[in-house]
Every structure is written in structure tokens, then in C-alpha cells.
PDB file of N, CA and C in Angstrom:
ATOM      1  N   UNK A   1      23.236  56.615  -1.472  1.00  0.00           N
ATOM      2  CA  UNK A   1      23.006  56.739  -0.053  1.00  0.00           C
ATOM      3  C   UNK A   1      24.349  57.019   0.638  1.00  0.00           C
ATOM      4  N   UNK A   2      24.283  58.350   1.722  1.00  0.00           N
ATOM      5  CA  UNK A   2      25.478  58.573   2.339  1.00  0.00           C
ATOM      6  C   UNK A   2      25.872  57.041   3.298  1.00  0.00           C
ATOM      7  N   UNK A   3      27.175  57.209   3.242  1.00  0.00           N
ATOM      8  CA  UNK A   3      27.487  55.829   4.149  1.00  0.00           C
ATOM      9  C   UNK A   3      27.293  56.587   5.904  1.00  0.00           C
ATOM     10  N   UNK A   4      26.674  56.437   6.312  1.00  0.00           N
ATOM     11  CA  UNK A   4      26.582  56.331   8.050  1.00  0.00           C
ATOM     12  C   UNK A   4      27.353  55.825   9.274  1.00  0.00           C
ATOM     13  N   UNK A   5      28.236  54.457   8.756  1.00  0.00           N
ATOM     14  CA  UNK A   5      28.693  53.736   9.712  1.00  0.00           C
ATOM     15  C   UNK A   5      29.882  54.474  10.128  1.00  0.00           C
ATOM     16  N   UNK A   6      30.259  54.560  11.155  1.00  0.00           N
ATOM     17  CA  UNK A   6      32.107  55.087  11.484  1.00  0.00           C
ATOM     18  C   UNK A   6      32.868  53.661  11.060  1.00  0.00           C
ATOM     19  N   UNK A   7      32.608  52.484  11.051  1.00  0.00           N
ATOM     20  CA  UNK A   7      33.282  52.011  10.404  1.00  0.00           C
ATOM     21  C   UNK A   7      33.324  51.587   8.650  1.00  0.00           C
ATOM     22  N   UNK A   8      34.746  51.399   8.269  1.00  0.00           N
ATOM     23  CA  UNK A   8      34.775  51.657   6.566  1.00  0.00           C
ATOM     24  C   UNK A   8      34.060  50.223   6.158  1.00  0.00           C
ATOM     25  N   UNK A   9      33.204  51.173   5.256  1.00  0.00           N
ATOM     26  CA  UNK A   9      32.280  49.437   4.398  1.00  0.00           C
ATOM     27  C   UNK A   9      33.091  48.308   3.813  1.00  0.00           C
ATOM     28  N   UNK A  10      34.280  48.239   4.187  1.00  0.00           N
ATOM     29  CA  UNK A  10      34.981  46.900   4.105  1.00  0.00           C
ATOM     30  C   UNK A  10      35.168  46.137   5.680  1.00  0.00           C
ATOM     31  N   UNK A  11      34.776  46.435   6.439  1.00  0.00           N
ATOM     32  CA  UNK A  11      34.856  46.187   7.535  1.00  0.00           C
ATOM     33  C   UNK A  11      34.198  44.886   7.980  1.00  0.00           C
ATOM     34  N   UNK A  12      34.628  43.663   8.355  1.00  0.00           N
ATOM     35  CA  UNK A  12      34.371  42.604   8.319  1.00  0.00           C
ATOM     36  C   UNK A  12      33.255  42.298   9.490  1.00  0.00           C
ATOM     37  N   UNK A  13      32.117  41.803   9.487  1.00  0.00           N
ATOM     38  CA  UNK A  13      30.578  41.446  10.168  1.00  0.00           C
ATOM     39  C   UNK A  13      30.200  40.223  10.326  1.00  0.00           C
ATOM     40  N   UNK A  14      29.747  39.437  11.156  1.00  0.00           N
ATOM     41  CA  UNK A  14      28.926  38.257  11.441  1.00  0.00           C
ATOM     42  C   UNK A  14      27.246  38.384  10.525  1.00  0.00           C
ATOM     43  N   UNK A  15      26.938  37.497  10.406  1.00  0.00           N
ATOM     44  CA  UNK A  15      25.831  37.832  10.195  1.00  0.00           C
ATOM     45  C   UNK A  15      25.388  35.731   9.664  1.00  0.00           C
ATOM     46  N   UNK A  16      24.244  35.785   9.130  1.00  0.00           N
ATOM     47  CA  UNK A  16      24.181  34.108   9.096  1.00  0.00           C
ATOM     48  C   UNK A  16      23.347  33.593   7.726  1.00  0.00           C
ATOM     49  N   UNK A  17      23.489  32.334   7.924  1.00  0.00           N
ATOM     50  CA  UNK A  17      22.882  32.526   6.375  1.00  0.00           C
ATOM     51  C   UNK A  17      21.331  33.090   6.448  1.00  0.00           C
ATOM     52  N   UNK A  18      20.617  32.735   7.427  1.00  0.00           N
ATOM     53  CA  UNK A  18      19.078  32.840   7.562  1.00  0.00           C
ATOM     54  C   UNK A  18      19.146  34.602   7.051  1.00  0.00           C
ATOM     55  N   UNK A  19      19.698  35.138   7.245  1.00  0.00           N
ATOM     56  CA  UNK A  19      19.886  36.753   6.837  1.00  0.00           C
ATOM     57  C   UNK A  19      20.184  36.804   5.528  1.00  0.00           C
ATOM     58  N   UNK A  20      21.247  36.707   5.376  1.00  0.00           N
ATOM     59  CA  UNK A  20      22.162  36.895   4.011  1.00  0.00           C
ATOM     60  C   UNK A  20      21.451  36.450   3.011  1.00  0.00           C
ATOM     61  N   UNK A  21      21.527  35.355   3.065  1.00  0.00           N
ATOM     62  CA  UNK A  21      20.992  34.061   2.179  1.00  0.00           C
ATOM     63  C   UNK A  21      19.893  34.169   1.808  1.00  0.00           C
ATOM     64  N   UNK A  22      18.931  34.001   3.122  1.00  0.00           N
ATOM     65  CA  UNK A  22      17.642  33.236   2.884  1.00  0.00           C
ATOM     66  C   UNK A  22      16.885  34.797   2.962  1.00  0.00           C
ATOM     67  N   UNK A  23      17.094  36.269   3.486  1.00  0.00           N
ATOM     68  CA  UNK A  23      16.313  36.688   3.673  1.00  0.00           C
ATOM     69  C   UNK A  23      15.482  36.725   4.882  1.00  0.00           C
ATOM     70  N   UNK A  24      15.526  36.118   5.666  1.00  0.00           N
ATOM     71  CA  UNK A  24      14.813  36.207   7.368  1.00  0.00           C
ATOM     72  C   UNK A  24      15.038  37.839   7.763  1.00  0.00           C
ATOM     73  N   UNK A  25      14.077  37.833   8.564  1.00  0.00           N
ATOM     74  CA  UNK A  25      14.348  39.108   9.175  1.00  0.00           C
ATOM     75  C   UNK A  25      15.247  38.902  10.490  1.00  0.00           C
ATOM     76  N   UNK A  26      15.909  40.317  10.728  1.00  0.00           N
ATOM     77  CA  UNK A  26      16.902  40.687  11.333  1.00  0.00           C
ATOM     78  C   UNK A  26      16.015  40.601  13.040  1.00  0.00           C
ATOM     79  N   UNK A  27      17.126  39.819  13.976  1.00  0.00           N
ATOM     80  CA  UNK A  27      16.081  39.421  15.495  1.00  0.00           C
ATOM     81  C   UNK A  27      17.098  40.255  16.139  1.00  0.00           C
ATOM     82  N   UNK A  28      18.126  39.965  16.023  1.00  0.00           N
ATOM     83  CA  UNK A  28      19.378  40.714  17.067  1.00  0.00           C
ATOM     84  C   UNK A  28      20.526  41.475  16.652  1.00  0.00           C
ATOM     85  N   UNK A  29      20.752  42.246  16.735  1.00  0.00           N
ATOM     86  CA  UNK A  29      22.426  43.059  16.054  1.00  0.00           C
ATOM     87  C   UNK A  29      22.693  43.613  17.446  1.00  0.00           C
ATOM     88  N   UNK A  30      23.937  43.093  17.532  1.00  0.00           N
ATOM     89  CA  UNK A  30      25.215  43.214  18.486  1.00  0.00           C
ATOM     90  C   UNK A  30      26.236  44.144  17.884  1.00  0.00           C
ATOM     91  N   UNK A  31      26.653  45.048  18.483  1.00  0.00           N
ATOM     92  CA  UNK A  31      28.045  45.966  18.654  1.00  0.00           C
ATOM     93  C   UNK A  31      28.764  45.774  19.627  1.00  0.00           C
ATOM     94  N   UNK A  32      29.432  44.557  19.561  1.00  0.00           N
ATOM     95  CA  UNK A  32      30.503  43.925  20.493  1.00  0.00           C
ATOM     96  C   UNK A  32      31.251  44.777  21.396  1.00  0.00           C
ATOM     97  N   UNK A  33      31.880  44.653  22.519  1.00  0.00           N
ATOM     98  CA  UNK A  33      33.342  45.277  23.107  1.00  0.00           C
ATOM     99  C   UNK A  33      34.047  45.440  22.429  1.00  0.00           C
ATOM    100  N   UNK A  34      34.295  44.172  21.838  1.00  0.00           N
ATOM    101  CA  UNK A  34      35.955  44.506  20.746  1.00  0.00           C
ATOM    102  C   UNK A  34      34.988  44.666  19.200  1.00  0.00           C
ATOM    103  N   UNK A  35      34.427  45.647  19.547  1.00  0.00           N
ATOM    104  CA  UNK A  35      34.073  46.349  17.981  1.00  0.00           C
ATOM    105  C   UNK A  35      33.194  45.768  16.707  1.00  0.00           C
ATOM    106  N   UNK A  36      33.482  44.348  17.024  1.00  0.00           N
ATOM    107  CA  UNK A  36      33.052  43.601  16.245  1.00  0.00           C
ATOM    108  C   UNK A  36      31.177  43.881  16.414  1.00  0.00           C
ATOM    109  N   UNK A  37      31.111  43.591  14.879  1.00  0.00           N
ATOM    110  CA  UNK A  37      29.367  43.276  14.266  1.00  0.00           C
ATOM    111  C   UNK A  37      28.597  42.293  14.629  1.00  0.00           C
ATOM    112  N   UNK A  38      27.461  42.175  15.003  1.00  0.00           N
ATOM    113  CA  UNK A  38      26.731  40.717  14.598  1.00  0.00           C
ATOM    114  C   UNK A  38      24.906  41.178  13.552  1.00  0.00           C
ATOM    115  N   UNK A  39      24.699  40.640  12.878  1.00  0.00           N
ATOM    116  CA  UNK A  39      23.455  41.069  12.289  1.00  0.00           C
ATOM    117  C   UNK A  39      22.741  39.553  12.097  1.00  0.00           C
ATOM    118  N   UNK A  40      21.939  39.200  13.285  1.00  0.00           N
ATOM    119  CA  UNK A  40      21.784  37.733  13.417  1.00  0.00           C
ATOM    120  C   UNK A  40      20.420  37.364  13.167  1.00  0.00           C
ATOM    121  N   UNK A  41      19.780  36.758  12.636  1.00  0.00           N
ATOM    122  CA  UNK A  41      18.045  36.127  12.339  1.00  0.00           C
ATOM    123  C   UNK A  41      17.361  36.018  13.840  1.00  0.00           C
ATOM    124  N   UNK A  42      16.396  35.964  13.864  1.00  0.00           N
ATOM    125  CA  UNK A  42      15.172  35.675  14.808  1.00  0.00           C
ATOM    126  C   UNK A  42      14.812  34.146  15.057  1.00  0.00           C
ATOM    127  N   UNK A  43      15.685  34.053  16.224  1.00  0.00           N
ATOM    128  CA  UNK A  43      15.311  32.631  16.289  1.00  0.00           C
ATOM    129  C   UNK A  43      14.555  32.447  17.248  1.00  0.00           C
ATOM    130  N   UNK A  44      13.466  32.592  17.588  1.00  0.00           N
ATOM    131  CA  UNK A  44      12.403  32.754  17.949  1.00  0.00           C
ATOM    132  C   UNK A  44      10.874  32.259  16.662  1.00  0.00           C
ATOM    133  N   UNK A  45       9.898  31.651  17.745  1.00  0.00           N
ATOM    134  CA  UNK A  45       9.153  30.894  16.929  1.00  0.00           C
ATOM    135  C   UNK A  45       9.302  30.125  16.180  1.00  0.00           C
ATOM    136  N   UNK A  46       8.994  29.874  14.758  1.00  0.00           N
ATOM    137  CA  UNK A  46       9.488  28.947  13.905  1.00  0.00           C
ATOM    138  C   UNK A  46      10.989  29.151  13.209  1.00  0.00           C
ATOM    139  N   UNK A  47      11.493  30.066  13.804  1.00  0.00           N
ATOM    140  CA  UNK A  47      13.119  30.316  12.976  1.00  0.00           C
ATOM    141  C   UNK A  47      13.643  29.073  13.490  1.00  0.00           C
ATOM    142  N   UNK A  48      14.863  29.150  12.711  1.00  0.00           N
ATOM    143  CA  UNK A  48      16.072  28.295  12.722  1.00  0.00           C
ATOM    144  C   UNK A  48      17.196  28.872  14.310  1.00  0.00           C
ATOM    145  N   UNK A  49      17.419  27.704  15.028  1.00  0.00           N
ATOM    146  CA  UNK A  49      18.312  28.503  16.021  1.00  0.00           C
ATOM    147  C   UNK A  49      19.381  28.424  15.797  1.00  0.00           C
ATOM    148  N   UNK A  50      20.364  29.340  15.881  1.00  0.00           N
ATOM    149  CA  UNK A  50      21.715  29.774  15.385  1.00  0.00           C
ATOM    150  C   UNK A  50      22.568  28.974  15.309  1.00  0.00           C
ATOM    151  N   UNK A  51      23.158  28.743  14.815  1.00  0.00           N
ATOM    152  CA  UNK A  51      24.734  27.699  14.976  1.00  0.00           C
ATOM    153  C   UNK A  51      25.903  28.381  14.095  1.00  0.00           C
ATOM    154  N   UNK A  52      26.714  27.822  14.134  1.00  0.00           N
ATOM    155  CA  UNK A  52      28.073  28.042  14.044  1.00  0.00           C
ATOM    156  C   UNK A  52      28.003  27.643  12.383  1.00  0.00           C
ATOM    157  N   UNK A  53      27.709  26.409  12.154  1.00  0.00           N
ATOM    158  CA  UNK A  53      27.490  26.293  10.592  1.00  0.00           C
ATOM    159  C   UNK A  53      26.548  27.639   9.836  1.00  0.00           C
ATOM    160  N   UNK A  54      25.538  28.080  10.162  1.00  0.00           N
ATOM    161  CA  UNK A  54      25.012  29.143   9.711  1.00  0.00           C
ATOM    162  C   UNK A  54      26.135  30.563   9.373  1.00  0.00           C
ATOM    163  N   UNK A  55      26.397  30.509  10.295  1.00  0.00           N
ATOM    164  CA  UNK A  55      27.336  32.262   9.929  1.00  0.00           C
ATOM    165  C   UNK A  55      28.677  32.350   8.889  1.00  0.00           C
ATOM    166  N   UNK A  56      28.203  34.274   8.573  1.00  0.00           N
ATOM    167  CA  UNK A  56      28.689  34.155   7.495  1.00  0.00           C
ATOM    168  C   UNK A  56      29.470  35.428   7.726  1.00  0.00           C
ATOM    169  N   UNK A  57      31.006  35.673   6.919  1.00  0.00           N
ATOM    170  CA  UNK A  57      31.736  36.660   7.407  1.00  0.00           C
ATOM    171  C   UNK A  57      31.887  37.606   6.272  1.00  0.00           C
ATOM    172  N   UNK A  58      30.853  39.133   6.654  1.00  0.00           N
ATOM    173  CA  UNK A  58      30.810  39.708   5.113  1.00  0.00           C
ATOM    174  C   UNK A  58      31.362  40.887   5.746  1.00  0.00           C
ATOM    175  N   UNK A  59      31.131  41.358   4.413  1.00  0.00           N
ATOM    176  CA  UNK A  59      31.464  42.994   4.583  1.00  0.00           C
ATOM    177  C   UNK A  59      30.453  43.815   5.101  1.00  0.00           C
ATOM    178  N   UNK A  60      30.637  44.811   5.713  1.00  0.00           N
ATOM    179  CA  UNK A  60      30.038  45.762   6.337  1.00  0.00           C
ATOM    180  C   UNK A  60      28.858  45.897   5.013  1.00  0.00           C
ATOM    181  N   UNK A  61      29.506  46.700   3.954  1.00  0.00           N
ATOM    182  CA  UNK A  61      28.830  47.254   2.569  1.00  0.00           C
ATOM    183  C   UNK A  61      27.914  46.085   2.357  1.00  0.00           C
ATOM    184  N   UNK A  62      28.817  44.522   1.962  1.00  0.00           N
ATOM    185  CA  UNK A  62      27.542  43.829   1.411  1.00  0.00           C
ATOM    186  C   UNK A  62      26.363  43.151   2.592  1.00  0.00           C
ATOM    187  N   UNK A  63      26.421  43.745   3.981  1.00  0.00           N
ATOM    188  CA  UNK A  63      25.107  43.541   4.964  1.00  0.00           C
ATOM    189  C   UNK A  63      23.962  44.613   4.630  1.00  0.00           C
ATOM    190  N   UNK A  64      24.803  45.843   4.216  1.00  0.00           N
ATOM    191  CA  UNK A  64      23.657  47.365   4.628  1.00  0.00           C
ATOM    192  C   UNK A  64      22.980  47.120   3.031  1.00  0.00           C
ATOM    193  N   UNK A  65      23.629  46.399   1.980  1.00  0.00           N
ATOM    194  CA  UNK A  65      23.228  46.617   0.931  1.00  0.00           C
ATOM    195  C   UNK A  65      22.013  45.342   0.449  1.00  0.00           C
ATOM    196  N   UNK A  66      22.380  44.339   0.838  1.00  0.00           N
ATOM    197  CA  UNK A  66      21.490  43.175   0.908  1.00  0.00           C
ATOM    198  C   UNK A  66      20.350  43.452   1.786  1.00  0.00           C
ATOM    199  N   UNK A  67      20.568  44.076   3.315  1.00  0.00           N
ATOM    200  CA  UNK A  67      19.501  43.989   4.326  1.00  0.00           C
ATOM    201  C   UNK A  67      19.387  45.918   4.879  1.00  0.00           C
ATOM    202  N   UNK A  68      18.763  46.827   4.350  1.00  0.00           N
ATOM    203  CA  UNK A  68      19.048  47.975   4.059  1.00  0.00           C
ATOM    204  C   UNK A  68      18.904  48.739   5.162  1.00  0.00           C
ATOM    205  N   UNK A  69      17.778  47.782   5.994  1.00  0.00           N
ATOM    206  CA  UNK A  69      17.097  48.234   7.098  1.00  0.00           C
ATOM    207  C   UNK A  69      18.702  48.266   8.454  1.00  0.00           C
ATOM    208  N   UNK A  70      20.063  47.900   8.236  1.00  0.00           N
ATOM    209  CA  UNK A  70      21.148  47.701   9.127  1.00  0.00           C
ATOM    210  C   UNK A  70      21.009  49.559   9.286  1.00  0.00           C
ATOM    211  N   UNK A  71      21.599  49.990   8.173  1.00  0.00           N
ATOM    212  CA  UNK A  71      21.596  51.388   8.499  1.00  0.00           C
ATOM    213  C   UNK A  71      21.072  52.117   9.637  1.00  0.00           C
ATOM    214  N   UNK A  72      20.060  51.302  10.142  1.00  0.00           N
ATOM    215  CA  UNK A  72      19.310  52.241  11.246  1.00  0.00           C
ATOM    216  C   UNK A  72      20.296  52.350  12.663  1.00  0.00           C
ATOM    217  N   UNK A  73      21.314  50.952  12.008  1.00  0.00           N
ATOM    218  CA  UNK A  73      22.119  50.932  13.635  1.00  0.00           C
ATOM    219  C   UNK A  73      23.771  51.789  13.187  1.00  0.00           C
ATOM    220  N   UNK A  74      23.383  52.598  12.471  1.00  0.00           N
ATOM    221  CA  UNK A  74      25.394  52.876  12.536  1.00  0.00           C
ATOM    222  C   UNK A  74      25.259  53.167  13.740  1.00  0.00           C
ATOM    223  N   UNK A  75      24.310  54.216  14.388  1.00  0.00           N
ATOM    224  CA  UNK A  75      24.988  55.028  15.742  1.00  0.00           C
ATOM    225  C   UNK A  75      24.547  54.022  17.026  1.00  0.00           C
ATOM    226  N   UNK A  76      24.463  52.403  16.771  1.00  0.00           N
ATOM    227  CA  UNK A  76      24.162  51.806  18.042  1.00  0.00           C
ATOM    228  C   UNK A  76      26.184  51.650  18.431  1.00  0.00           C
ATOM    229  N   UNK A  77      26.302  52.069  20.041  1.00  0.00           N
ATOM    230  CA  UNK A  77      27.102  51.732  20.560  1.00  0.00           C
ATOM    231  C   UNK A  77      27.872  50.496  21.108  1.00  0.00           C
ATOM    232  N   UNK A  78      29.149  51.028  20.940  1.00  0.00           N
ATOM    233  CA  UNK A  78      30.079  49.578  20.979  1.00  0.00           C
ATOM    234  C   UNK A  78      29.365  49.273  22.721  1.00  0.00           C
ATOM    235  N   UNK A  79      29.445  47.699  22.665  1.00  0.00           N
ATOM    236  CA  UNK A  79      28.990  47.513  23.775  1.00  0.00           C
ATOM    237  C   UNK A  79      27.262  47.203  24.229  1.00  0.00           C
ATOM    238  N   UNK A  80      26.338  47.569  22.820  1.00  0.00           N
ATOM    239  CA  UNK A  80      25.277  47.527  22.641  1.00  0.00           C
ATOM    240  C   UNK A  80      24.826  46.934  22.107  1.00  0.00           C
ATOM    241  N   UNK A  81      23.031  46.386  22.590  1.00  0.00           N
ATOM    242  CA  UNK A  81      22.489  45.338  21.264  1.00  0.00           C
ATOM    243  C   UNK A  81      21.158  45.809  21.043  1.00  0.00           C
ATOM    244  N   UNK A  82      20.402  45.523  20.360  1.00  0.00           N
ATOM    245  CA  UNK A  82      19.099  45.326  19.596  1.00  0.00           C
ATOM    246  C   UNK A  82      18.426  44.472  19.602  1.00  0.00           C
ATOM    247  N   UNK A  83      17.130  44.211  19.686  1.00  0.00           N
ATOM    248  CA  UNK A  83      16.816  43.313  19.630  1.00  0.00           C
ATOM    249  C   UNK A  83      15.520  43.275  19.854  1.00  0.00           C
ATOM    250  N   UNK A  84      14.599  42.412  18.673  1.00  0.00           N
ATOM    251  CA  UNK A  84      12.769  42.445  18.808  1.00  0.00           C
ATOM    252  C   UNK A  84      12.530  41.130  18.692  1.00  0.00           C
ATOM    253  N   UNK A  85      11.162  40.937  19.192  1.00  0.00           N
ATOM    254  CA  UNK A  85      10.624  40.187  19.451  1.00  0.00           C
ATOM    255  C   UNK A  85      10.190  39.031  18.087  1.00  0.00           C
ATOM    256  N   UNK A  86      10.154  39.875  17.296  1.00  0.00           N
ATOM    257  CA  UNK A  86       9.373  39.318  15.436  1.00  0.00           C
ATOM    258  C   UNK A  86       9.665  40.253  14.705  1.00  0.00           C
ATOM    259  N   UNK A  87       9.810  39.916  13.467  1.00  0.00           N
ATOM    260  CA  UNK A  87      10.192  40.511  12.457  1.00  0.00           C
ATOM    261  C   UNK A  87       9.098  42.254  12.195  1.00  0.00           C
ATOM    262  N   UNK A  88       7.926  42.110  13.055  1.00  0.00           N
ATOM    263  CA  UNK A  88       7.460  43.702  12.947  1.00  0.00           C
ATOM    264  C   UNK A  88       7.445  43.905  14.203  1.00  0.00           C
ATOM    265  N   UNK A  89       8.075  43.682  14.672  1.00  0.00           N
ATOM    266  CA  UNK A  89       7.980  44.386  16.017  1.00  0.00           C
ATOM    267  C   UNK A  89       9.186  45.283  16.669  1.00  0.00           C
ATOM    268  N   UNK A  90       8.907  46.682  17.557  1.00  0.00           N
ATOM    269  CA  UNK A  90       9.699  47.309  17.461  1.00  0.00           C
ATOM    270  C   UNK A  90      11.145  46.991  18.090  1.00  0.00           C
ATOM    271  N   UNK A  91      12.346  47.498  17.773  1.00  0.00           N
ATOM    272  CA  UNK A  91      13.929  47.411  18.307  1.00  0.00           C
ATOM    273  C   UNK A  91      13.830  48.257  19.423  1.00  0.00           C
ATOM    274  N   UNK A  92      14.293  47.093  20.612  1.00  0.00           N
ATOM    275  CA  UNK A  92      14.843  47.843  21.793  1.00  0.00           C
ATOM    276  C   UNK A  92      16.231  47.738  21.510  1.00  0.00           C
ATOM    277  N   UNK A  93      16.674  48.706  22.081  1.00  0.00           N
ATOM    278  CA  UNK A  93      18.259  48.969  22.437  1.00  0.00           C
ATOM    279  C   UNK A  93      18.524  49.078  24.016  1.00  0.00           C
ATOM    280  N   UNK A  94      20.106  47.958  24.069  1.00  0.00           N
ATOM    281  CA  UNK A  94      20.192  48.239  25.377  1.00  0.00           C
ATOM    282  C   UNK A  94      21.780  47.666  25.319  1.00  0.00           C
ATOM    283  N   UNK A  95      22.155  48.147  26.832  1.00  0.00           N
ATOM    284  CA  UNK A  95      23.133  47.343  27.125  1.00  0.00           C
ATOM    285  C   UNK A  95      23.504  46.055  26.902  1.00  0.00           C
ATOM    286  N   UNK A  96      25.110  45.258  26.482  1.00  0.00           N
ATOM    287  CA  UNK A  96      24.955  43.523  26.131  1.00  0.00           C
ATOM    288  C   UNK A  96      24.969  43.670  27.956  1.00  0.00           C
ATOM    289  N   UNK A  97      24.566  42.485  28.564  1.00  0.00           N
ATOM    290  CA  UNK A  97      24.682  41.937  29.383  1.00  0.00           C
ATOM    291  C   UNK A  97      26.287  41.734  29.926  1.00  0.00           C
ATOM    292  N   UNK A  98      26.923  41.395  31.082  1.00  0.00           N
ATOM    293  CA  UNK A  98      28.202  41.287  31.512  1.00  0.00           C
ATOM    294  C   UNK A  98      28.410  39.735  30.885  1.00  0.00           C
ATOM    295  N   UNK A  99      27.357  38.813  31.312  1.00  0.00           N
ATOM    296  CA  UNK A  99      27.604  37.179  31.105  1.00  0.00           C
ATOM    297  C   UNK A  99      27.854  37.415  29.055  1.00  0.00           C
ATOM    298  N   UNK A 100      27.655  38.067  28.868  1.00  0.00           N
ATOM    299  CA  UNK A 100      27.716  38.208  27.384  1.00  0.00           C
ATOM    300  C   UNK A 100      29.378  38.390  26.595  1.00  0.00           C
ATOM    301  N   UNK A 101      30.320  39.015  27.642  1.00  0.00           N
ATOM    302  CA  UNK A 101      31.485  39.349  27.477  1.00  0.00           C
ATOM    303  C   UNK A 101      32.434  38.176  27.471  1.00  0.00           C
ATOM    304  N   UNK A 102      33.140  38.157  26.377  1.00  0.00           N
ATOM    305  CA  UNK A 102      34.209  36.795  25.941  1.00  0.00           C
ATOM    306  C   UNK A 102      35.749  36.880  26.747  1.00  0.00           C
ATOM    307  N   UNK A 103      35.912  37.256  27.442  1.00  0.00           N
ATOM    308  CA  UNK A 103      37.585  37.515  28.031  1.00  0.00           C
ATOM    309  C   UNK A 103      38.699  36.990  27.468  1.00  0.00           C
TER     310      UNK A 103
END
């Protein structure tokens, strides 16, 4: 598979164990301001809600390769997020919010 991302598949990502680990489906992916990744579980309904103990700091390569379905976001923009409702339900894309920005 051609690589897609503009950034190089060593490129360091958030992501949590409920993803990585366990397999959950993907609820939110963030393309930060400062560039940075997030590929985060659905915490919504019976998921697990996020914490700080959960996350995990991988490589670009080993997110798209474990969870294949990432690929769909190389071309989401810095500054942009994703995000569905349940694991089949469709990805909106939109602007992050301003309250969302870390200074």
C-alpha cells in the first residue's frame, strides 16, 4: 500500500489503548495546530472514557497498520477533526473548536 500521509511513518501519534490494544473502534481523530495526531476510541455509550493512563505514543506506520481504516484521514487538515457518533456511523469532518486550542 502507497503511504498517503505527508507525514513520514515514523512520525510520533496519540492514540489509546482502547484502539491499539483492545481494538475499539476509532470515535475521534484530531490533526492538531501544532501538527500533532490523535486516533482516539469512542467514548460514547458503553466505551471507556479517556484518560491519561490509556494513551499510547506510536508511530504513525504502527496506527495505519494495526487500524487500516486511519488512511482515510492523511488529507484531514492540520487544525481539523473527525468524528462519529458509533463505530458504523458516518465521519464528519470539521473544524477543532477555538476552546480546543492549548496556548
Amino acid at each position: 500500500m502507497a503511504w498517503t500521509f505527508a507525514d513520514p511513518p515514523d512520525t510520533g501519534v496519540y492514540t489509546t489503548r482502547q484502539v491499539f490494544v483492545d481494538g475499539e473502534p476509532l470515535g475521534l481523530v484530531a490533526h492538531d495546530p501544532d501538527g500533532d495526531w490523535q486516533f482516539l476510541h469512542d467514548e460514547e455509550g458503553d466505551g471507556d472514557l479517556r484518560n491519561e493512563d490509556d494513551l499510547r505514543f506510536v508511530h504513525l506506520r504502527e496506527i495505519v497498520e494495526r487500524v487500516p481504516e486511519v488512511a482515510q484521514f492523511a488529507d484531514l487538515p492540520i487544525g481539523w477533526f473527525a468524528s462519529r457518533e458509533t463505530g458504523e456511523a458516518p465521519w464528519v469532518r470539521e473544524p477543532q473548536p477555538k476552546e480546543w486550542a492549548t496556548d
